[in-house]
Protein backbone atom coordinates (compact mmCIF):
# COMPACT_ATOMS: atom_id res chain seq x y z
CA UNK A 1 -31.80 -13.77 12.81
CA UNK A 2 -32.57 -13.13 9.21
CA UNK A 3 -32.78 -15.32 6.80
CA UNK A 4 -31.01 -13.67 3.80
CA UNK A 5 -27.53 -14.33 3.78
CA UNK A 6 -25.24 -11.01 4.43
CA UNK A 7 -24.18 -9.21 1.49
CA UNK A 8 -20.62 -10.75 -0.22
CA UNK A 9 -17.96 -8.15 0.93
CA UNK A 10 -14.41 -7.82 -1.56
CA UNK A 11 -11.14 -7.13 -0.75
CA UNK A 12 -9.97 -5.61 -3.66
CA UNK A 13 -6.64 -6.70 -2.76
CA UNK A 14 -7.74 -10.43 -3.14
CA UNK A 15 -7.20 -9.65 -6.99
CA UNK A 16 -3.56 -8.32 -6.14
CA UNK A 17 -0.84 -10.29 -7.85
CA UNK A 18 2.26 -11.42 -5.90
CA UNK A 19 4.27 -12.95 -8.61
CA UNK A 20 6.80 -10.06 -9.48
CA UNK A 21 9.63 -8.64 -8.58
CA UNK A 22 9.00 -5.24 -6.94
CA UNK A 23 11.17 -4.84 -3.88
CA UNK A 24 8.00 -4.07 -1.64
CA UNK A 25 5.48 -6.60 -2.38
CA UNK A 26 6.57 -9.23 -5.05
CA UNK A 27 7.74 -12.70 -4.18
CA UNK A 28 9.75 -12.98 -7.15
CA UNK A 29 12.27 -10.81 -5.37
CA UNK A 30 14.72 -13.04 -3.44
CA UNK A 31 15.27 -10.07 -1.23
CA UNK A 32 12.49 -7.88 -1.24
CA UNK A 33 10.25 -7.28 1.56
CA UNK A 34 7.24 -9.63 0.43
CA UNK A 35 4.64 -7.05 2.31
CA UNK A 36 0.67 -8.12 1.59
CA UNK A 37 -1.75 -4.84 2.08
CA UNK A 38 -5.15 -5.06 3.24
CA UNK A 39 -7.80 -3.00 2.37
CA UNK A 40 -8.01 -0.98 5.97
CA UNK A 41 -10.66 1.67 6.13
CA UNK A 42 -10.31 4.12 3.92
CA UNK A 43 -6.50 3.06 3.36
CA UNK A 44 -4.14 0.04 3.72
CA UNK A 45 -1.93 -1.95 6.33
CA UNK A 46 0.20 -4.31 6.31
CA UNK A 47 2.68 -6.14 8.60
CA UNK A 48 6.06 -5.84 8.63
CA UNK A 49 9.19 -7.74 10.96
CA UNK A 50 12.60 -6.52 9.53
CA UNK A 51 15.27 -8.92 9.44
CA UNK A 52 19.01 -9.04 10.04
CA UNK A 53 19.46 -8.25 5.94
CA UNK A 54 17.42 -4.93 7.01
CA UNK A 55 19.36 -3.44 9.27
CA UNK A 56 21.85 -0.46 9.14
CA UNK A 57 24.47 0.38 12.02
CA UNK A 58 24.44 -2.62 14.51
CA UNK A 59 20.90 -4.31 14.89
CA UNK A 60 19.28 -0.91 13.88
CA UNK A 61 17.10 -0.63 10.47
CA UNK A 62 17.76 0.99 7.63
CA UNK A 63 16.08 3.73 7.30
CA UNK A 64 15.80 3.36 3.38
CA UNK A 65 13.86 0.19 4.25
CA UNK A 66 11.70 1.93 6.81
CA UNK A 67 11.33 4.48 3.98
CA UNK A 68 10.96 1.90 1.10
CA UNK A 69 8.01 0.42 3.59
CA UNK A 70 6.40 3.40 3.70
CA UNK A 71 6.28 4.20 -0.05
CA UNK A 72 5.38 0.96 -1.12
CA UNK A 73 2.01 1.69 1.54
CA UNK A 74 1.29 4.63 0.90
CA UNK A 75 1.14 3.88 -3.33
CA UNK A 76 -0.98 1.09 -2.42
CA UNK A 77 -3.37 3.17 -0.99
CA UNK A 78 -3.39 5.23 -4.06
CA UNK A 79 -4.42 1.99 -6.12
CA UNK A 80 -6.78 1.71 -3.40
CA UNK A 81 -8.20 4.46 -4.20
CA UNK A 82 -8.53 4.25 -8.05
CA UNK A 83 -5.36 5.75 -8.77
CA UNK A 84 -2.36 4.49 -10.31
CA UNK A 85 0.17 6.92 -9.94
CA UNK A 86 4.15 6.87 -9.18
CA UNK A 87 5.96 8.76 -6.24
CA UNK A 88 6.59 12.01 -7.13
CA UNK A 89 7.80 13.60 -3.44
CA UNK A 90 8.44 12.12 -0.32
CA UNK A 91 9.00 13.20 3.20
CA UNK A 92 9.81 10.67 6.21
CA UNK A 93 9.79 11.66 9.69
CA UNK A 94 11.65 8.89 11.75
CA UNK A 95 10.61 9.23 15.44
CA UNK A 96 12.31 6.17 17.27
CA UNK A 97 15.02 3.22 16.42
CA UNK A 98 13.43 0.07 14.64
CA UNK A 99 15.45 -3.14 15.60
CA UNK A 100 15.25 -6.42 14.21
CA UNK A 101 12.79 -8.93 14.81
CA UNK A 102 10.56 -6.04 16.14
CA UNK A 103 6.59 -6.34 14.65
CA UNK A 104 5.04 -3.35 12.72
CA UNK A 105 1.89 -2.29 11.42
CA UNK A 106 2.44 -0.04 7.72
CA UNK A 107 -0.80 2.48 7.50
CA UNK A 108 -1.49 4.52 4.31
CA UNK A 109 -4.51 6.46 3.18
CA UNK A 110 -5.29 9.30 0.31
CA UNK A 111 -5.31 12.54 2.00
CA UNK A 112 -6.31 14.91 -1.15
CA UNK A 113 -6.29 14.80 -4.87
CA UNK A 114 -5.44 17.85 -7.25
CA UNK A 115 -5.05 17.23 -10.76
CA UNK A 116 -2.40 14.51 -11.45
CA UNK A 117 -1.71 14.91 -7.99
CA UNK A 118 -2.36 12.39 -5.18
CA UNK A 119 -1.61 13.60 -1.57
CA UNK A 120 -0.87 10.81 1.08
CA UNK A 121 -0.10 9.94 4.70
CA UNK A 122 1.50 7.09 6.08
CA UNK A 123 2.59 5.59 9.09
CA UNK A 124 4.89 2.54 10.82
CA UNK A 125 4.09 1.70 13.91
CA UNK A 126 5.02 -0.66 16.96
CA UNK A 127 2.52 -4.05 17.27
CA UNK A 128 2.62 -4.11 21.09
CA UNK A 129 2.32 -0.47 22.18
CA UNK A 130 1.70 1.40 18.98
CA UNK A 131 4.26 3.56 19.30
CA UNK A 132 5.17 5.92 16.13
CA UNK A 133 8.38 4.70 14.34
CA UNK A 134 8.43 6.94 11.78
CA UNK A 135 5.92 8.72 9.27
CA UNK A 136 5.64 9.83 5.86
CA UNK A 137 3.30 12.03 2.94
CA UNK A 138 4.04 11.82 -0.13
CA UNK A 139 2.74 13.08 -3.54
CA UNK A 140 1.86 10.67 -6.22
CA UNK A 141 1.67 11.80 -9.86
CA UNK A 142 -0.83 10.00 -11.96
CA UNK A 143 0.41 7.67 -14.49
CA UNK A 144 -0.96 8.34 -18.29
CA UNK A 145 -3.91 5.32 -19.57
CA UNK A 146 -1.51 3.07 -21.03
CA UNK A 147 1.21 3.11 -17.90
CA UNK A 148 -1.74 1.85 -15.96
CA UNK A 149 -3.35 -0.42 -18.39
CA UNK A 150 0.55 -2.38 -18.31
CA UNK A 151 0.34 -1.39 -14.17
CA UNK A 152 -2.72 -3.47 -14.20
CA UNK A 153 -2.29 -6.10 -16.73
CA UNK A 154 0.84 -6.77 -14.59
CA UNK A 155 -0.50 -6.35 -11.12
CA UNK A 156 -3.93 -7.37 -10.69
CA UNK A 157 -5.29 -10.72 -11.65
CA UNK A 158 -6.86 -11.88 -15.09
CA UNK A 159 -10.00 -9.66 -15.35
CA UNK A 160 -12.73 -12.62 -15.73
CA UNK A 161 -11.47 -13.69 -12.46
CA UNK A 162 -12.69 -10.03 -11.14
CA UNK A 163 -15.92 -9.22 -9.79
CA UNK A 164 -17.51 -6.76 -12.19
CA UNK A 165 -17.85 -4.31 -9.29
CA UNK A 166 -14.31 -3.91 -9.14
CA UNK A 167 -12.91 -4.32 -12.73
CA UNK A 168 -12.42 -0.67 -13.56
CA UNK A 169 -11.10 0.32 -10.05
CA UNK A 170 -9.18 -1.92 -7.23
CA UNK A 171 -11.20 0.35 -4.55
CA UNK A 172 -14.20 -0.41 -2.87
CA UNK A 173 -17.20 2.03 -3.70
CA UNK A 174 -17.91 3.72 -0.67
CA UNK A 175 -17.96 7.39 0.22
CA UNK A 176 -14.76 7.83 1.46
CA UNK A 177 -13.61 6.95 -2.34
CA UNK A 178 -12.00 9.67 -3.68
CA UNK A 179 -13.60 10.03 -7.43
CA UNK A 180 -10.94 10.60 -10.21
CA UNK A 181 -10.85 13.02 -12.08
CA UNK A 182 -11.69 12.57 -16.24
């Protein structure tokens, strides 16, 4: 056992701010979908159990809220990443029915940067068996410097509440970090 404490770990999305109304993650929206994203490897994840105010034909989800899920994960992961950048193109691939009161698991990682452009990949999944529900990529487009300065004045929490190591970006440094461009 050694006797120096282990290093203090962040989860950038400890700093995340929940009191908004975006449809994917704020609680200020009566209806939205109130989603909280981890920090998951190199991406993000997040849980997800759709409701009966979800659902499409019968007790079968939307698929604009399976879609809406999706986005929402995959522009975390963007943030994640040190990006902040809107949805620019989006492709979902639904691969089986999602019914309510069914548990999920959102995934989302950066898959390639080029220019403004952010590539990324998500996927919803089953809880019990992991079976694919439906998946996504997406390109981001960067948002110009003051965008994200209101993005982040807006989303993240007061900066003196921030460690230093994670004031400029919400990412952990690491080497799977994709590095932004200047």
């Amino acid at each position: 056992m050694s006797d120096f404490p282990e290093p203090e770990t962040f989860d950038p999305f400890d700093f995340v701010r929940s009191d908004h109304g975006c449809f994917g993650c704020g609680d200020v929206n009566q209806i939205g979908l109130h989603l909280r994203f981890a920090a998951d490897g190199d991406g993000v994840g997040a849980s997800f159990i759709p409701g009966p105010n979800h659902q499409g034909f019968g007790s079968i989800i939307h698929g604009g809220i399976i879609s809406t899920v999706l986005d929402e994960a995959m522009a975390w992961a963007t943030a994640l990443a040190g990006f902040w950048a809107m949805t620019g193109d989006i492709r979902i691939r639904f691969r089986r029915p999602l019914t309510i009161g069914e548990s999920t698991v959102v995934t989302a990682r950066v898959s390639g940067v080029r220019g403004r452009l952010v590539a990324t990949a998500g996927e919803l999944t089953l809880t019990g068996d992991g079976s694919l529900v439906a998946s996504a990529t997406a390109t981001f487009v960067k948002v110009d410097a003051e965008l994200e300065a209101a993005w982040r004045a807006r989303y993240l929490r007061e900066s003196d509440t921030i460690p230093t190591e994670l004031r400029d970006v919400p990412s952990k440094a690491g080497t799977t970090r994709v590095e932004r461009e200047r």
